[in-house]
PDB file of N, CA and C in Angstrom:
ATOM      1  N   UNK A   1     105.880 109.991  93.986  1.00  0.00           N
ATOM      2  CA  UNK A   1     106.456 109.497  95.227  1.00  0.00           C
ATOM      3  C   UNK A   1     107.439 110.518  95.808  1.00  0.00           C
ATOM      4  N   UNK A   2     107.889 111.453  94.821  1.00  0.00           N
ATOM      5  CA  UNK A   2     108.842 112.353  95.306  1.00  0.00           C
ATOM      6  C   UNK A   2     108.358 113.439  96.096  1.00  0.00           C
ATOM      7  N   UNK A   3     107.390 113.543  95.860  1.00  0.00           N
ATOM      8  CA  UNK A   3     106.420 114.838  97.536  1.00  0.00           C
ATOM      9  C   UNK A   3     106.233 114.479  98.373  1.00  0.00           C
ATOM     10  N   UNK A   4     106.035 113.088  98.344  1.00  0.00           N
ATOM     11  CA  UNK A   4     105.473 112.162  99.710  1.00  0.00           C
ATOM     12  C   UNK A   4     106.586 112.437 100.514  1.00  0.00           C
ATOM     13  N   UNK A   5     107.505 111.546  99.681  1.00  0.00           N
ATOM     14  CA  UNK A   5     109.006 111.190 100.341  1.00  0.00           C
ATOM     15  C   UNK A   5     109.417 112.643 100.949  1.00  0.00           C
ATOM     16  N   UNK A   6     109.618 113.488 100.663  1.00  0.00           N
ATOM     17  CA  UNK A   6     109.775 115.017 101.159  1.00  0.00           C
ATOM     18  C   UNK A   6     108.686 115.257 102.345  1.00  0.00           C
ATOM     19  N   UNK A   7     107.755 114.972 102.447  1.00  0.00           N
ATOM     20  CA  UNK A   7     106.865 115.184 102.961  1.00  0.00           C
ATOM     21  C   UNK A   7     107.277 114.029 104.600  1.00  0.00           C
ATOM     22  N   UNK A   8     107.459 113.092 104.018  1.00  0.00           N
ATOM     23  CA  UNK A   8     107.338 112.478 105.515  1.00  0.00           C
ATOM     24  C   UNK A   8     109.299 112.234 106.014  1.00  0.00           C
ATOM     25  N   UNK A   9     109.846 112.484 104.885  1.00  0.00           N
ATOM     26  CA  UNK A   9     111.092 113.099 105.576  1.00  0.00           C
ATOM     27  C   UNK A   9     111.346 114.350 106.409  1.00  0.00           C
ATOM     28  N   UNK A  10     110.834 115.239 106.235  1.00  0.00           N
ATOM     29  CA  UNK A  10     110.432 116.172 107.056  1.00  0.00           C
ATOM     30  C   UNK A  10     109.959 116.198 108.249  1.00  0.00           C
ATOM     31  N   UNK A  11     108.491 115.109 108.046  1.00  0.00           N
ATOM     32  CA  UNK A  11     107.776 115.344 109.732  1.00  0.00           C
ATOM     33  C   UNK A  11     108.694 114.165 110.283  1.00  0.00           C
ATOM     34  N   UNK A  12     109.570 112.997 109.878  1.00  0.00           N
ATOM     35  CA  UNK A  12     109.677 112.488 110.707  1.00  0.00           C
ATOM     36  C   UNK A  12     111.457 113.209 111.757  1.00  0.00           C
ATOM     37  N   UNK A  13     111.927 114.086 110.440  1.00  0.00           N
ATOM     38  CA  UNK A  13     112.882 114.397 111.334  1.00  0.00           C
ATOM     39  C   UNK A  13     112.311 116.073 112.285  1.00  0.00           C
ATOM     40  N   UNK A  14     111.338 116.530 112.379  1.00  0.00           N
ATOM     41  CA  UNK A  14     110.687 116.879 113.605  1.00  0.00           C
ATOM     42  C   UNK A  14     110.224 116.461 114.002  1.00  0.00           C
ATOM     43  N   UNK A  15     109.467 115.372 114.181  1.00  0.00           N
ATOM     44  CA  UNK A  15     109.311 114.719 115.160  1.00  0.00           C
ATOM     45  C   UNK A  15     109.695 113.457 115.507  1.00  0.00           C
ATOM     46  N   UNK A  16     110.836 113.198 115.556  1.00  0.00           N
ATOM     47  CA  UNK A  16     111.821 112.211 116.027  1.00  0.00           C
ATOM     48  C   UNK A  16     112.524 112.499 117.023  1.00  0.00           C
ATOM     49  N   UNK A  17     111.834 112.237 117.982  1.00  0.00           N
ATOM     50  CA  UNK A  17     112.626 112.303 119.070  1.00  0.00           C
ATOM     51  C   UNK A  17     111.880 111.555 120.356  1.00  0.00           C
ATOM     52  N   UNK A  18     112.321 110.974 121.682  1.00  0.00           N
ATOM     53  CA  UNK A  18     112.828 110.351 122.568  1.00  0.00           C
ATOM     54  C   UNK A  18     111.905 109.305 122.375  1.00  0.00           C
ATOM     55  N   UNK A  19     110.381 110.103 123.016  1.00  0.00           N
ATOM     56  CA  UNK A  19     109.428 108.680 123.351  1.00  0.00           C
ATOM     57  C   UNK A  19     108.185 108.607 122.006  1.00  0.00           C
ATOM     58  N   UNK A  20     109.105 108.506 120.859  1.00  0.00           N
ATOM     59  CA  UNK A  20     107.729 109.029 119.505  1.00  0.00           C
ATOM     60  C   UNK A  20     108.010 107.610 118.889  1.00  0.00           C
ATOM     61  N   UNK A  21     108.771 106.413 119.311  1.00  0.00           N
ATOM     62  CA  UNK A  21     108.739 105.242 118.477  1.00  0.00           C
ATOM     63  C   UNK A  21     107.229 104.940 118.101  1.00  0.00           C
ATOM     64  N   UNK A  22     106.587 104.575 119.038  1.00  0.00           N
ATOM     65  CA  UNK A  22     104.521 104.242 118.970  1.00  0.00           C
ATOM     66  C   UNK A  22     104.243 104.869 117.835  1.00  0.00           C
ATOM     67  N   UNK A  23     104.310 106.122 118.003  1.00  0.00           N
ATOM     68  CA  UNK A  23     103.954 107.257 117.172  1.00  0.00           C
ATOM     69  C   UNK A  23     104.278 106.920 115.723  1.00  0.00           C
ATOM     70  N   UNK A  24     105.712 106.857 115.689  1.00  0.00           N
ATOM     71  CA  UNK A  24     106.579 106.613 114.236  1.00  0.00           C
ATOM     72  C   UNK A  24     105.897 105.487 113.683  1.00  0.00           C
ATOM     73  N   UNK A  25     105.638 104.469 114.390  1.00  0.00           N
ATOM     74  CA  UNK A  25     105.194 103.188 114.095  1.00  0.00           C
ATOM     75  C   UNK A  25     103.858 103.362 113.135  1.00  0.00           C
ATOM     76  N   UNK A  26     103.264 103.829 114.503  1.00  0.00           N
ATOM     77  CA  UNK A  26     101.550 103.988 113.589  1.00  0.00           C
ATOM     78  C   UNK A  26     101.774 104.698 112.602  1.00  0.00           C
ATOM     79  N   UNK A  27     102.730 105.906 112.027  1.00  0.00           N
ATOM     80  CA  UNK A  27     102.509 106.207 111.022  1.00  0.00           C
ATOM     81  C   UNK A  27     103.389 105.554 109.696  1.00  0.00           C
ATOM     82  N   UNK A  28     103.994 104.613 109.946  1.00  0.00           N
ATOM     83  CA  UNK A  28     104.927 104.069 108.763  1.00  0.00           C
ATOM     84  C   UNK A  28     103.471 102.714 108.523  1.00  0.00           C
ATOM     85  N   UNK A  29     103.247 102.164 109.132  1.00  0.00           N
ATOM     86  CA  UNK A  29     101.795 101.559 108.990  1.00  0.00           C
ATOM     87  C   UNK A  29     100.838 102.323 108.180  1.00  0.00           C
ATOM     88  N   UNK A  30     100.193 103.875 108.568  1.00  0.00           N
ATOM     89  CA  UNK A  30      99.139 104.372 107.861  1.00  0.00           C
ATOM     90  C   UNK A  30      99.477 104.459 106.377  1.00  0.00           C
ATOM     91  N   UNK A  31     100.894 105.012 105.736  1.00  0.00           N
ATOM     92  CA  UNK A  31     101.521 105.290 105.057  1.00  0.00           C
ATOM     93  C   UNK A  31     101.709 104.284 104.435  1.00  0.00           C
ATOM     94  N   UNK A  32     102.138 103.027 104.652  1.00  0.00           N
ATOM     95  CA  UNK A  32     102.208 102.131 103.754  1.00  0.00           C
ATOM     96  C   UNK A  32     100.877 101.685 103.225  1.00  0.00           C
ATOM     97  N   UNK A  33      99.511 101.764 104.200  1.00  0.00           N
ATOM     98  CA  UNK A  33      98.504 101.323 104.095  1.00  0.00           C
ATOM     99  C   UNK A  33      98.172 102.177 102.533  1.00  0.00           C
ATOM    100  N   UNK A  34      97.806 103.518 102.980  1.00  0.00           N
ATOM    101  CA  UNK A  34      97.589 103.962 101.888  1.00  0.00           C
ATOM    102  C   UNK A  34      98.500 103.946 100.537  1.00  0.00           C
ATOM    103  N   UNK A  35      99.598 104.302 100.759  1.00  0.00           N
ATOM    104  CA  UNK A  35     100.106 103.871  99.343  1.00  0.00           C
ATOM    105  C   UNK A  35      99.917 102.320  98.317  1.00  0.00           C
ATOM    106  N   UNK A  36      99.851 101.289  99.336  1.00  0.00           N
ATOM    107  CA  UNK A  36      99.218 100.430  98.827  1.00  0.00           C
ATOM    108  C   UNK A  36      97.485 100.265  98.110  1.00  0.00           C
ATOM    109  N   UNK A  37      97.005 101.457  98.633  1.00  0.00           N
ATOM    110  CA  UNK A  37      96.056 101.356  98.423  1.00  0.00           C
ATOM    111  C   UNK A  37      95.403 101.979  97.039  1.00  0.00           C
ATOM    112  N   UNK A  38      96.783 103.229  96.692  1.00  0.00           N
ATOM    113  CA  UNK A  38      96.824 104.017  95.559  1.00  0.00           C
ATOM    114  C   UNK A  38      97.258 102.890  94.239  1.00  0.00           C
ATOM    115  N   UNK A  39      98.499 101.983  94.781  1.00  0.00           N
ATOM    116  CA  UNK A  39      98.452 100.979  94.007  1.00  0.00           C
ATOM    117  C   UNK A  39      97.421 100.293  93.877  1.00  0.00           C
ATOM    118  N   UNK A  40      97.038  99.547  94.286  1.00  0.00           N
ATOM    119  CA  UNK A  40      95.510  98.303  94.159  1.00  0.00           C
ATOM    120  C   UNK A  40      94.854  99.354  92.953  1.00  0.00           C
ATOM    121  N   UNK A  41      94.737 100.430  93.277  1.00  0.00           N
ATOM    122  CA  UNK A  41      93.516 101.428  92.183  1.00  0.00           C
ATOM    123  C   UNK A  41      94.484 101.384  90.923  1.00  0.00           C
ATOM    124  N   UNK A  42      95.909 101.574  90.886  1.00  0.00           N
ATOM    125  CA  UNK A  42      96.228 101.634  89.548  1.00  0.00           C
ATOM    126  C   UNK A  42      96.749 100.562  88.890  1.00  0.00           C
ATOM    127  N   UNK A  43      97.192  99.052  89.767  1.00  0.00           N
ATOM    128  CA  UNK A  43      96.857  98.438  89.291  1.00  0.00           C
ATOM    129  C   UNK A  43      95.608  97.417  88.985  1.00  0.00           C
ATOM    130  N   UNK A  44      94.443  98.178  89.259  1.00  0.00           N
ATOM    131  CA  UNK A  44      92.977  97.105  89.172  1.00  0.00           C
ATOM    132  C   UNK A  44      93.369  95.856  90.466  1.00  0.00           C
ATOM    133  N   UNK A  45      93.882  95.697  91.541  1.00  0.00           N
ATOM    134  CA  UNK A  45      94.427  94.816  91.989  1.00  0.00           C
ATOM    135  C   UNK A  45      92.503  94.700  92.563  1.00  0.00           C
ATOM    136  N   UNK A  46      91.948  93.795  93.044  1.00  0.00           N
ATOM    137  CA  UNK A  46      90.654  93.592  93.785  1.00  0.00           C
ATOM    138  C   UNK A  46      90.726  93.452  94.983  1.00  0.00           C
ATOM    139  N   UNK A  47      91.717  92.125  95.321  1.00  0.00           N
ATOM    140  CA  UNK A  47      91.896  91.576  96.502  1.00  0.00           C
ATOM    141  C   UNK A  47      92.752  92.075  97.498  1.00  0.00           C
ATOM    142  N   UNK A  48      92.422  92.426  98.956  1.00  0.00           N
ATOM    143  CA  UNK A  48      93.301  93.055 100.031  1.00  0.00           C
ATOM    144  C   UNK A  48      94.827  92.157 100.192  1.00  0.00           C
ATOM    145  N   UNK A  49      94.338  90.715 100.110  1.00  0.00           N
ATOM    146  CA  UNK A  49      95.218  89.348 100.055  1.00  0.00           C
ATOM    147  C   UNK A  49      96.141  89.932  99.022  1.00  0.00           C
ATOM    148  N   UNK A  50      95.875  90.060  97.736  1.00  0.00           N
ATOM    149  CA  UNK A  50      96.554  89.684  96.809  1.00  0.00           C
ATOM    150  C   UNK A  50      97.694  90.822  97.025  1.00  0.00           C
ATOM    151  N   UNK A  51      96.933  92.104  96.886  1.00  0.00           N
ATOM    152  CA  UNK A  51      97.828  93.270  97.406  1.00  0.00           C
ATOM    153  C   UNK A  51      98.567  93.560  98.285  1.00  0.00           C
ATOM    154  N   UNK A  52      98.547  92.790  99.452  1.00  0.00           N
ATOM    155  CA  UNK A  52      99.246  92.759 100.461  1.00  0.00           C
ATOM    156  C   UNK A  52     100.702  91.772  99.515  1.00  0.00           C
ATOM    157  N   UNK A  53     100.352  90.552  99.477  1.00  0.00           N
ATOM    158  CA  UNK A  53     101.645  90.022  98.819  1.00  0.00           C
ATOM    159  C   UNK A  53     102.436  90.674  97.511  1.00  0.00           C
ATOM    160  N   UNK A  54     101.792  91.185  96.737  1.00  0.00           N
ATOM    161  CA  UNK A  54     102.166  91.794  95.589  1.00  0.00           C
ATOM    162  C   UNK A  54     102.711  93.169  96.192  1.00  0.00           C
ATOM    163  N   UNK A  55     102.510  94.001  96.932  1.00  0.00           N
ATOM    164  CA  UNK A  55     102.919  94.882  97.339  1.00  0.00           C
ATOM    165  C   UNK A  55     103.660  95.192  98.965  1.00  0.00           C
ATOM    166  N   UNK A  56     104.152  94.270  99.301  1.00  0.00           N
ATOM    167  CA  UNK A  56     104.889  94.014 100.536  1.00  0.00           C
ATOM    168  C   UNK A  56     105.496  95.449 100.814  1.00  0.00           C
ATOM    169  N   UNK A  57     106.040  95.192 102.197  1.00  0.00           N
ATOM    170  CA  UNK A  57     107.215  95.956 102.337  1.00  0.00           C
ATOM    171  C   UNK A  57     108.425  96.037 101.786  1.00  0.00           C
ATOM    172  N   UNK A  58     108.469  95.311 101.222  1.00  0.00           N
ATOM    173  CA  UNK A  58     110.379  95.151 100.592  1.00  0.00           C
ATOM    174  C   UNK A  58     109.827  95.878  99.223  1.00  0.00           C
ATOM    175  N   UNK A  59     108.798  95.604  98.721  1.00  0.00           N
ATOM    176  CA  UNK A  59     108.555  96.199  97.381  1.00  0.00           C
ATOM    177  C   UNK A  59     108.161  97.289  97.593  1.00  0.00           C
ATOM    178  N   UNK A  60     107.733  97.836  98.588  1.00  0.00           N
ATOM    179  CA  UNK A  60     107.529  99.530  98.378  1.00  0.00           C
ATOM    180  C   UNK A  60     108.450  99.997  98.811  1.00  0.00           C
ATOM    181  N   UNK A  61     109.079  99.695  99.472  1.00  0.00           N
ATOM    182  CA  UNK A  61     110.711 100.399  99.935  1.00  0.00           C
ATOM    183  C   UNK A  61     111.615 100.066  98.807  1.00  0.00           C
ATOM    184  N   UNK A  62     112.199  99.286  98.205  1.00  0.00           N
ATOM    185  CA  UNK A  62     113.259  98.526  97.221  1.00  0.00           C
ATOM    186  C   UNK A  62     112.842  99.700  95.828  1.00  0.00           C
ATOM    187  N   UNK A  63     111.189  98.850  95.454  1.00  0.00           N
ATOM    188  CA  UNK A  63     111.002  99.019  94.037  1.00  0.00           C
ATOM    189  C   UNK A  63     110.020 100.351  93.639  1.00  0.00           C
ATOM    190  N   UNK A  64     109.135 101.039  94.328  1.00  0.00           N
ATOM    191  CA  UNK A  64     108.458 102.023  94.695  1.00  0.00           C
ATOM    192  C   UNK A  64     109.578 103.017  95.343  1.00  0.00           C
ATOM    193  N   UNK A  65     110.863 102.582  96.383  1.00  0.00           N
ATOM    194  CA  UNK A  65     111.573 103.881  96.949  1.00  0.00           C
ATOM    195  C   UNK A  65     110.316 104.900  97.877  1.00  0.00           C
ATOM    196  N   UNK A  66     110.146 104.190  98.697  1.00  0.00           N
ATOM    197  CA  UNK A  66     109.144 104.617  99.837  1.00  0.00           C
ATOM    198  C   UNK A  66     110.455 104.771 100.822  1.00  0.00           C
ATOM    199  N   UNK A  67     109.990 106.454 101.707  1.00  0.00           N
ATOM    200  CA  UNK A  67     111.306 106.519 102.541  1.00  0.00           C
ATOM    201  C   UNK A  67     110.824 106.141 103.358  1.00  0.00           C
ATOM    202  N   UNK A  68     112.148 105.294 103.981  1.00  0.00           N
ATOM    203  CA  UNK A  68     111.750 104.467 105.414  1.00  0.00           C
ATOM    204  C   UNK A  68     111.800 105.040 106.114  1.00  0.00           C
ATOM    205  N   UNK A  69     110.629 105.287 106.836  1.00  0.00           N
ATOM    206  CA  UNK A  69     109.977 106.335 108.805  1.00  0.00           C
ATOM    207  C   UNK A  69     110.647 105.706 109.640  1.00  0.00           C
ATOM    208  N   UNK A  70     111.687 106.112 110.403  1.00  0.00           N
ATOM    209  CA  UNK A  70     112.626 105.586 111.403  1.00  0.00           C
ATOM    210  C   UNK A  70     112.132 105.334 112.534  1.00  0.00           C
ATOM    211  N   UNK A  71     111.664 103.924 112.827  1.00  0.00           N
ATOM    212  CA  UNK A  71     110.778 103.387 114.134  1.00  0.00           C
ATOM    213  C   UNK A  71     111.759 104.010 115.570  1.00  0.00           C
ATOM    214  N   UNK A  72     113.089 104.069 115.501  1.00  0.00           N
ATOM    215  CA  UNK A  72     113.239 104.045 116.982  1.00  0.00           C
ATOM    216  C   UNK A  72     113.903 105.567 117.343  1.00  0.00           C
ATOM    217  N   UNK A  73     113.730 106.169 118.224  1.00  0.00           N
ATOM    218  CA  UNK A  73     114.403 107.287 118.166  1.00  0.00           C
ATOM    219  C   UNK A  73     115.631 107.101 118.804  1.00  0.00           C
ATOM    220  N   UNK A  74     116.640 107.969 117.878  1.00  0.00           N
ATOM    221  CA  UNK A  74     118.100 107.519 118.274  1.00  0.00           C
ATOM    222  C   UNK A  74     118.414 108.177 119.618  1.00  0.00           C
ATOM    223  N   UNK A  75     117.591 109.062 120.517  1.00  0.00           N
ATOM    224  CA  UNK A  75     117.616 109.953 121.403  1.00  0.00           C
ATOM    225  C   UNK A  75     118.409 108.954 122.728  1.00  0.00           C
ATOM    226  N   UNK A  76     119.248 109.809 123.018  1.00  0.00           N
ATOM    227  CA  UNK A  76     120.546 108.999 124.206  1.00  0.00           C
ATOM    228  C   UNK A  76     120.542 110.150 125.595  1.00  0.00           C
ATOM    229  N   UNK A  77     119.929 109.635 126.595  1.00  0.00           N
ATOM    230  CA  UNK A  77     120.235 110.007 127.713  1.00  0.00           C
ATOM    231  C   UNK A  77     121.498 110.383 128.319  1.00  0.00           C
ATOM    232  N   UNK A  78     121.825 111.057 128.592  1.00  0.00           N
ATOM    233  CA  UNK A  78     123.256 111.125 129.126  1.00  0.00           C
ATOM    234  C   UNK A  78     123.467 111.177 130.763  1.00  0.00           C
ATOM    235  N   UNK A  79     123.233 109.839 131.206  1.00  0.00           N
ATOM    236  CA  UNK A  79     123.960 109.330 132.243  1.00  0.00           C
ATOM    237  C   UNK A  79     124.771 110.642 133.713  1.00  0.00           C
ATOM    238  N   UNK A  80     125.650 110.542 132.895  1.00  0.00           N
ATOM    239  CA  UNK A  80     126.732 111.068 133.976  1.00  0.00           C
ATOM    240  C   UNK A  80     126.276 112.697 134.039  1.00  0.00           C
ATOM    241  N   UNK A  81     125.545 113.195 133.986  1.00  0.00           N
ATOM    242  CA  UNK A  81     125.178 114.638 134.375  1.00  0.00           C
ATOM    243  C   UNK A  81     123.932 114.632 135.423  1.00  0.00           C
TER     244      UNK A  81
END
């Protein structure tokens, strides 16, 4: 998990910025998809159902330590110029 995590800490702080929320989104989605999916294989899990509950979001972030892809970009217009 520790290359991943390097790995998408990286692209998300280049590419984080103004109008990339969509973007960020779809990929904290693909990313969870697949890592769940590496689980199901190591734990024999069968069912998409079952894996989805057994492997939530709170459990791959909490207990797995999946870095969280920052949905919104903190990017601030500045007004008065």
């Amino acid at each position: 998990m520790g290359t991943l995590n390097q790995s998408l800490r990286g692209w998300s702080n280049y590419f984080h910025f103004r109008n990339s929320s969509k973007a960020l989104e779809d990929v904290k989605w693909f990313i969870e998809e697949r890592v769940r999916i590496q689980l199901k294989r190591r734990y024999k899990v069968r069912c998409r159902k079952t894996a989805l509950m057994r492997f939530n979001r709170d459990v791959l972030y909490s207990q797995y330590g999946l870095f969280p892809i920052p949905t919104h970009a903190i990017w601030k217009h500045n007004a008065s110029q």
